[in-house]
N, C-alpha and C. Protein backbone atom coordinates (compact mmCIF):
# COMPACT_ATOMS: atom_id res chain seq x y z
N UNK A 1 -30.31 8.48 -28.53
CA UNK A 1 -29.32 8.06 -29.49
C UNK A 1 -29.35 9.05 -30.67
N UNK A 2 -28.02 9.63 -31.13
CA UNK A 2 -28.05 10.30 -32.25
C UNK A 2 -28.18 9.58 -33.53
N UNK A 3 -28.59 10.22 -34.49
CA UNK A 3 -28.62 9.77 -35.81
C UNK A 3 -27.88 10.56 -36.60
N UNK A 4 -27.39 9.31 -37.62
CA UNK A 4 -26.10 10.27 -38.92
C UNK A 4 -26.80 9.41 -40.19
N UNK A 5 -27.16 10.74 -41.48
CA UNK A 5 -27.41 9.83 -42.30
C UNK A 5 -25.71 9.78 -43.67
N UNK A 6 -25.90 9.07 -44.09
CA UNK A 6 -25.06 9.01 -44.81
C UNK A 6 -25.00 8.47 -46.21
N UNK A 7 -24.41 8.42 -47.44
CA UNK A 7 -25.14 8.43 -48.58
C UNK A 7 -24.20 7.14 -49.23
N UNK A 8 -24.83 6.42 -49.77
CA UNK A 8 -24.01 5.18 -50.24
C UNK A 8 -23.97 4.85 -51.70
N UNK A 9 -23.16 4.09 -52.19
CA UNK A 9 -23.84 4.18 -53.71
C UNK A 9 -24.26 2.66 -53.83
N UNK A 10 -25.00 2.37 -54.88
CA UNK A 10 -25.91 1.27 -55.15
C UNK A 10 -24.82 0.17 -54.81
N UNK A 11 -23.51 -0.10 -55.31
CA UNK A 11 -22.82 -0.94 -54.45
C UNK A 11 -22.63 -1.07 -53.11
N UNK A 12 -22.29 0.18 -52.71
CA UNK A 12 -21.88 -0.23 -51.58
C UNK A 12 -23.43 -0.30 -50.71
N UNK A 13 -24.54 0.31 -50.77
CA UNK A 13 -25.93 0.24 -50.15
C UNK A 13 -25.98 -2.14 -50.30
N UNK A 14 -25.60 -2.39 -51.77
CA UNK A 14 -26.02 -3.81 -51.95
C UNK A 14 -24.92 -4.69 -50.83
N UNK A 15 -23.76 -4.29 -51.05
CA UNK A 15 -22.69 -4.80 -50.09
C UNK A 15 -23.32 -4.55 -48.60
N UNK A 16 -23.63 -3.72 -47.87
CA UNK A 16 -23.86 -3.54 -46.54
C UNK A 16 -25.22 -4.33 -46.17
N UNK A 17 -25.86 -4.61 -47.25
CA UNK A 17 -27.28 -5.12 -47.12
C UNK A 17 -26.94 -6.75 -47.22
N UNK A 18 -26.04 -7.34 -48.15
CA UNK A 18 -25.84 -8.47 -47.89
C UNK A 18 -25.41 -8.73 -46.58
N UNK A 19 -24.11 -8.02 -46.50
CA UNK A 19 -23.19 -8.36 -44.56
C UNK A 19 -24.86 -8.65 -43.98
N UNK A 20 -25.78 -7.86 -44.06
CA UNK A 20 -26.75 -7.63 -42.97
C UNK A 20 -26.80 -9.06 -43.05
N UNK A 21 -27.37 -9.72 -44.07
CA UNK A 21 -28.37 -10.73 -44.30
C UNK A 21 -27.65 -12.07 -43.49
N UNK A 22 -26.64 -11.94 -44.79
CA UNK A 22 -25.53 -12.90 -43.85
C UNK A 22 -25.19 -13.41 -42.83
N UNK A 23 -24.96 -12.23 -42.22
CA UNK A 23 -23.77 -12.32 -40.74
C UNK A 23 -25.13 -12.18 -39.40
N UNK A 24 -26.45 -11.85 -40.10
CA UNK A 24 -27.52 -12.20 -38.92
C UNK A 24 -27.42 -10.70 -38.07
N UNK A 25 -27.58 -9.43 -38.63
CA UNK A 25 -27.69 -8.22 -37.87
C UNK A 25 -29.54 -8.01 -38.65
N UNK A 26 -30.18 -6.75 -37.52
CA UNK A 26 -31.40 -6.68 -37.73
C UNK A 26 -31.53 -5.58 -38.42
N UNK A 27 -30.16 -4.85 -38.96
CA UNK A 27 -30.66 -3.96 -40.65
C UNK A 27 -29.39 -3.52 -40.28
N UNK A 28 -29.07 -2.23 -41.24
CA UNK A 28 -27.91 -1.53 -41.56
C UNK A 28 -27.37 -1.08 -40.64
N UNK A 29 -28.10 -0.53 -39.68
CA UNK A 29 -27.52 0.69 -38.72
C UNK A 29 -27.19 -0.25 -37.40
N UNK A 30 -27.12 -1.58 -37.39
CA UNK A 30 -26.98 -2.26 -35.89
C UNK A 30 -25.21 -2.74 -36.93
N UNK A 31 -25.56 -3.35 -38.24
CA UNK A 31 -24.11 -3.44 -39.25
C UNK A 31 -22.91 -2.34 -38.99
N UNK A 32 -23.53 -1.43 -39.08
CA UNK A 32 -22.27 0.00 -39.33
C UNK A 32 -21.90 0.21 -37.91
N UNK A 33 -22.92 -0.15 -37.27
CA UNK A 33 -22.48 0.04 -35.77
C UNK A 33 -21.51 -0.45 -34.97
N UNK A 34 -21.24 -1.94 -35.03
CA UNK A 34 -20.62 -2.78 -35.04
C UNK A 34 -19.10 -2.65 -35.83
N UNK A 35 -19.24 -2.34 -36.85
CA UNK A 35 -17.88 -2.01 -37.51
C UNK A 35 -17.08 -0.82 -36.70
N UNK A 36 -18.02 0.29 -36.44
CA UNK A 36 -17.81 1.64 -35.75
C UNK A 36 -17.08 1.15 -34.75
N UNK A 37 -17.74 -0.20 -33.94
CA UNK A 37 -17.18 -0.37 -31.98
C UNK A 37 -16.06 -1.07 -32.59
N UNK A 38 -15.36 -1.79 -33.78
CA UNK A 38 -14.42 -2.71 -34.13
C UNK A 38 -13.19 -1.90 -34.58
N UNK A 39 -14.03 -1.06 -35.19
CA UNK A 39 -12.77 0.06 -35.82
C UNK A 39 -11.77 0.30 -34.26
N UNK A 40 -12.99 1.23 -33.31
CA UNK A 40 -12.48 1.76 -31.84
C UNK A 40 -11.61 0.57 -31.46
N UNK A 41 -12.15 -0.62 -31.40
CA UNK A 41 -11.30 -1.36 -30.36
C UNK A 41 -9.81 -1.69 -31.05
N UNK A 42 -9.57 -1.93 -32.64
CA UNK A 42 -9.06 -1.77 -33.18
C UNK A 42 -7.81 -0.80 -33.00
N UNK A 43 -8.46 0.47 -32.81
CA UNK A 43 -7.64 2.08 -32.64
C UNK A 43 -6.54 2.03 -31.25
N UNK A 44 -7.37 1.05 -30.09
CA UNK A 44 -6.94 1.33 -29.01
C UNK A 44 -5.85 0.06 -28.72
N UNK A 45 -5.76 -1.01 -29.33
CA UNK A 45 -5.09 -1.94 -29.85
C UNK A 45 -3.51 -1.56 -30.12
N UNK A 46 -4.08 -0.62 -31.34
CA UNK A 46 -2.78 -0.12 -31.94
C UNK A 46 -2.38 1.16 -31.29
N UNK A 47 -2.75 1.82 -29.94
CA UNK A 47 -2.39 2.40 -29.31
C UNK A 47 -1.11 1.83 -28.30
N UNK A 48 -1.52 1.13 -27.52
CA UNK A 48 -1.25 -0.12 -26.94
C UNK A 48 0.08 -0.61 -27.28
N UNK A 49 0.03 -1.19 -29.19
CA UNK A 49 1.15 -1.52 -29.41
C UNK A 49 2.13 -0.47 -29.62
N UNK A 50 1.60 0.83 -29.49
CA UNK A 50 2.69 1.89 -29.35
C UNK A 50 3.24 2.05 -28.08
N UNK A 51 2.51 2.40 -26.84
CA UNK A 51 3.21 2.19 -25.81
C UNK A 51 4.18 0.81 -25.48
N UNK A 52 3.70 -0.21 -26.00
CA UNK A 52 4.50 -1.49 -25.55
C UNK A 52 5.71 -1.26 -26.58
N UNK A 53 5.41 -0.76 -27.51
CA UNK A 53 6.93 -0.04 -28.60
C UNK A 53 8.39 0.18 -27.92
N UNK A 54 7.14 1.88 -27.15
CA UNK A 54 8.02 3.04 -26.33
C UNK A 54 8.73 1.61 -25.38
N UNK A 55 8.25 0.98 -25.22
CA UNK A 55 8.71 0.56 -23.78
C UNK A 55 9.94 -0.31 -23.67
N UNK A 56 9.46 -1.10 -24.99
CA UNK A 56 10.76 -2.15 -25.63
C UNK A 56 12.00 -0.95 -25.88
N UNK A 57 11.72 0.37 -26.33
CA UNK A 57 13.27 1.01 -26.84
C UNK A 57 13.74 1.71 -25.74
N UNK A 58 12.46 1.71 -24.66
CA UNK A 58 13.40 2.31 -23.46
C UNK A 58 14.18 1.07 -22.77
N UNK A 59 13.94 0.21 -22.95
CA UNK A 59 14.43 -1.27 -22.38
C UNK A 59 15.36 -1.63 -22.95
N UNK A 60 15.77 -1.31 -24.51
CA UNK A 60 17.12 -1.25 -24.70
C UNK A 60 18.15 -0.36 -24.41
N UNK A 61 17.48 0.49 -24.52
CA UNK A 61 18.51 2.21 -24.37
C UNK A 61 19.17 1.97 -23.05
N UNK A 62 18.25 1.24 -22.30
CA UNK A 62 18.64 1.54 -20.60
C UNK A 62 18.44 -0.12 -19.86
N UNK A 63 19.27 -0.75 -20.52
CA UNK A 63 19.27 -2.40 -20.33
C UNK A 63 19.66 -2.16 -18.98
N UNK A 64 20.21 -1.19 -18.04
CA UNK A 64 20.05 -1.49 -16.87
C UNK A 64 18.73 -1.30 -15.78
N UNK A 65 18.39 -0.78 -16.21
CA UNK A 65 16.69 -0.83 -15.60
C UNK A 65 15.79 -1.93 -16.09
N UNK A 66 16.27 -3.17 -16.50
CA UNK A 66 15.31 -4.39 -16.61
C UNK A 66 14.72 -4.84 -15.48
N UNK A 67 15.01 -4.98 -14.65
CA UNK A 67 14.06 -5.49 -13.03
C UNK A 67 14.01 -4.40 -12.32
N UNK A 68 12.93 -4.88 -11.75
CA UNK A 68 12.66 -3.94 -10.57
C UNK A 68 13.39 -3.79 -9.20
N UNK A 69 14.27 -4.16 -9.47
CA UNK A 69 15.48 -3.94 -8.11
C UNK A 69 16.18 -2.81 -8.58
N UNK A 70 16.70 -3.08 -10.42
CA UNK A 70 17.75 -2.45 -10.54
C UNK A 70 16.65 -0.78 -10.53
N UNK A 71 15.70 -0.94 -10.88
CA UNK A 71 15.05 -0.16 -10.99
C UNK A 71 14.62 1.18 -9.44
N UNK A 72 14.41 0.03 -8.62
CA UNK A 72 14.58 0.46 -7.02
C UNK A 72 16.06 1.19 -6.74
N UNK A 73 16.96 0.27 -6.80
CA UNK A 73 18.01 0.87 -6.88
C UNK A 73 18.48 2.29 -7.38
N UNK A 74 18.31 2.54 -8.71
CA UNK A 74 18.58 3.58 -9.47
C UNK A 74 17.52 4.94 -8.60
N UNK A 75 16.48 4.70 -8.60
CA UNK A 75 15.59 5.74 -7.67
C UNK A 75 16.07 5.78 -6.28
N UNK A 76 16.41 4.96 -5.31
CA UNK A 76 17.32 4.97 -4.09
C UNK A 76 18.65 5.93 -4.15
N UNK A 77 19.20 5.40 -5.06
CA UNK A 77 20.36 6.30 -5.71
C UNK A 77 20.26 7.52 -5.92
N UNK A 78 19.26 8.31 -6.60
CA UNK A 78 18.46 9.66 -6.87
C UNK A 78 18.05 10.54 -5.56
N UNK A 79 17.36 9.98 -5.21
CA UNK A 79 16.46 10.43 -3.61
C UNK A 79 18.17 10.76 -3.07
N UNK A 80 19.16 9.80 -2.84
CA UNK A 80 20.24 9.97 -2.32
C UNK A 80 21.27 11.20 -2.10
N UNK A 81 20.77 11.20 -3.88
CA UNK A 81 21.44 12.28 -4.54
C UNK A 81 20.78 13.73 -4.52
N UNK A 82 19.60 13.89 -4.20
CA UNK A 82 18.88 14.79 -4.10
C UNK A 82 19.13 15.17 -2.71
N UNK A 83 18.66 14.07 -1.68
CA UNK A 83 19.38 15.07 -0.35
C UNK A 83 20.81 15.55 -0.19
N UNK A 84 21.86 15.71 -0.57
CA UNK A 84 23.26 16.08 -1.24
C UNK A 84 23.07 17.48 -1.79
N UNK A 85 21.77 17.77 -2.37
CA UNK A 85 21.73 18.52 -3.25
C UNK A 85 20.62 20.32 -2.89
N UNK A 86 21.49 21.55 -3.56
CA UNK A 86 20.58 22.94 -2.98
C UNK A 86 19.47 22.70 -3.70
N UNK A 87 18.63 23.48 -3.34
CA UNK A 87 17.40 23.35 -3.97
C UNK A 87 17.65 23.86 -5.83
N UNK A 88 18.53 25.07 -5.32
CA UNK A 88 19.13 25.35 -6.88
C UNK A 88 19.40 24.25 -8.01
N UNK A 89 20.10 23.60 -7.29
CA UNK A 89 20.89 22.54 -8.00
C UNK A 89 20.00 21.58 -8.19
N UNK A 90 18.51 21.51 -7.49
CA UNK A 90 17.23 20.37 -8.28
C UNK A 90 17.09 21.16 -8.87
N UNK A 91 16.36 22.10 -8.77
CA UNK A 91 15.63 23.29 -9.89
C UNK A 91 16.83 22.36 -11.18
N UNK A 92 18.12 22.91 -11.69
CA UNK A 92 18.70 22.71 -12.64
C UNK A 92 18.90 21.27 -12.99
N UNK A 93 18.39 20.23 -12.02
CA UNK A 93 18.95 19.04 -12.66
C UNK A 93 17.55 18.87 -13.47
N UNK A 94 16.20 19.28 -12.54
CA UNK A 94 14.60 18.83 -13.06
C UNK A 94 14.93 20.12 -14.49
N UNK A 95 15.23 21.03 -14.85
CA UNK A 95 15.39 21.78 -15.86
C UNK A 95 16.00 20.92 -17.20
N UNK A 96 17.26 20.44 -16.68
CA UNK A 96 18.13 19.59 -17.41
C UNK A 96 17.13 18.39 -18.14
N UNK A 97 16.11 17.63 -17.13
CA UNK A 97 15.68 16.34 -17.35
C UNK A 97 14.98 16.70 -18.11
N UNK A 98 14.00 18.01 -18.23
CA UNK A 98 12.74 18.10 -19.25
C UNK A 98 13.61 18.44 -20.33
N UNK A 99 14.41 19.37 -20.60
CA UNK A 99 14.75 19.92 -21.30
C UNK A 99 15.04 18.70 -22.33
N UNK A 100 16.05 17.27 -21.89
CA UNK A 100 16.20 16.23 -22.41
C UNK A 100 14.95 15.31 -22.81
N UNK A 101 14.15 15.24 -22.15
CA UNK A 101 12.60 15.08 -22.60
C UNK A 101 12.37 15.43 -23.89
N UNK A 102 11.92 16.81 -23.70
CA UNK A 102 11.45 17.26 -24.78
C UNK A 102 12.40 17.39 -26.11
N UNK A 103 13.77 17.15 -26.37
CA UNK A 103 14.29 16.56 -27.37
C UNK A 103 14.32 15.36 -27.26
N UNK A 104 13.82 14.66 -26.53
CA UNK A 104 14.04 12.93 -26.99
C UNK A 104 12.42 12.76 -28.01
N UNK A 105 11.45 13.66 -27.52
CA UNK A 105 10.03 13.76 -28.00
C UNK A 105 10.23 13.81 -29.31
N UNK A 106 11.25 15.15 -29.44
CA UNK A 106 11.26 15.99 -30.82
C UNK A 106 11.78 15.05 -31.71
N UNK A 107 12.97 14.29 -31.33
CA UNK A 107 13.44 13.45 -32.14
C UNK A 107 12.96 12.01 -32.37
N UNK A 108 11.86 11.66 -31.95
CA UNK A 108 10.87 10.35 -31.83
C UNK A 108 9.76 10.87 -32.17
């Protein structure tokens, strides 16, 4: 296990020493530790609610892809459209799609 020391001032050293006493930890460094794994789970939380964000505004943008039929569908449709299609003409549509990507990125 690594060690970090770190420098506190007489408040905050008295504040972290009460939590200890209090809340029933066996000194400072099992305290800070605990905050450390709360912060993380915390971080990944609000990760989370970013993807579930992305997901709600792609769900409006594209109210027709709400189920997974219409969703099947629309990819059935594609594949469809792809055998129809020169290889040129994927090259330029997959060109087209990133290209739209990466301004939907830029602008989000």
């Amino acid at each position: 296990m690594a060690t970090l020391h770190i420098s506190l001032s007489d408040t905050l050293k008295d504040f972290v020493q009460t939590q200890v006493d209090l809340r029933g930890f066996s000194n400072a460094s099992d305290y800070v530790r605990t905050l450390i794994r709360e912060a993380l789970e915390k971080q990944k939380l609000s990760e989370a609610e970013r993807v579930i964000q992305k997901m709600e505004k792609l769900k409006a943008a594209y109210p027709e892809l709400d189920s997974v039929e219409n969703r099947r569908k629309l990819l059935d449709d594609m594949v469809r459209e792809s055998a129809d299609t020169t290889e040129e003409e994927e090259e330029q549509i997959m060109q087209t799609a990133i290209a739209e990507i990466k301004a939907y990125r830029q602008g989000n």
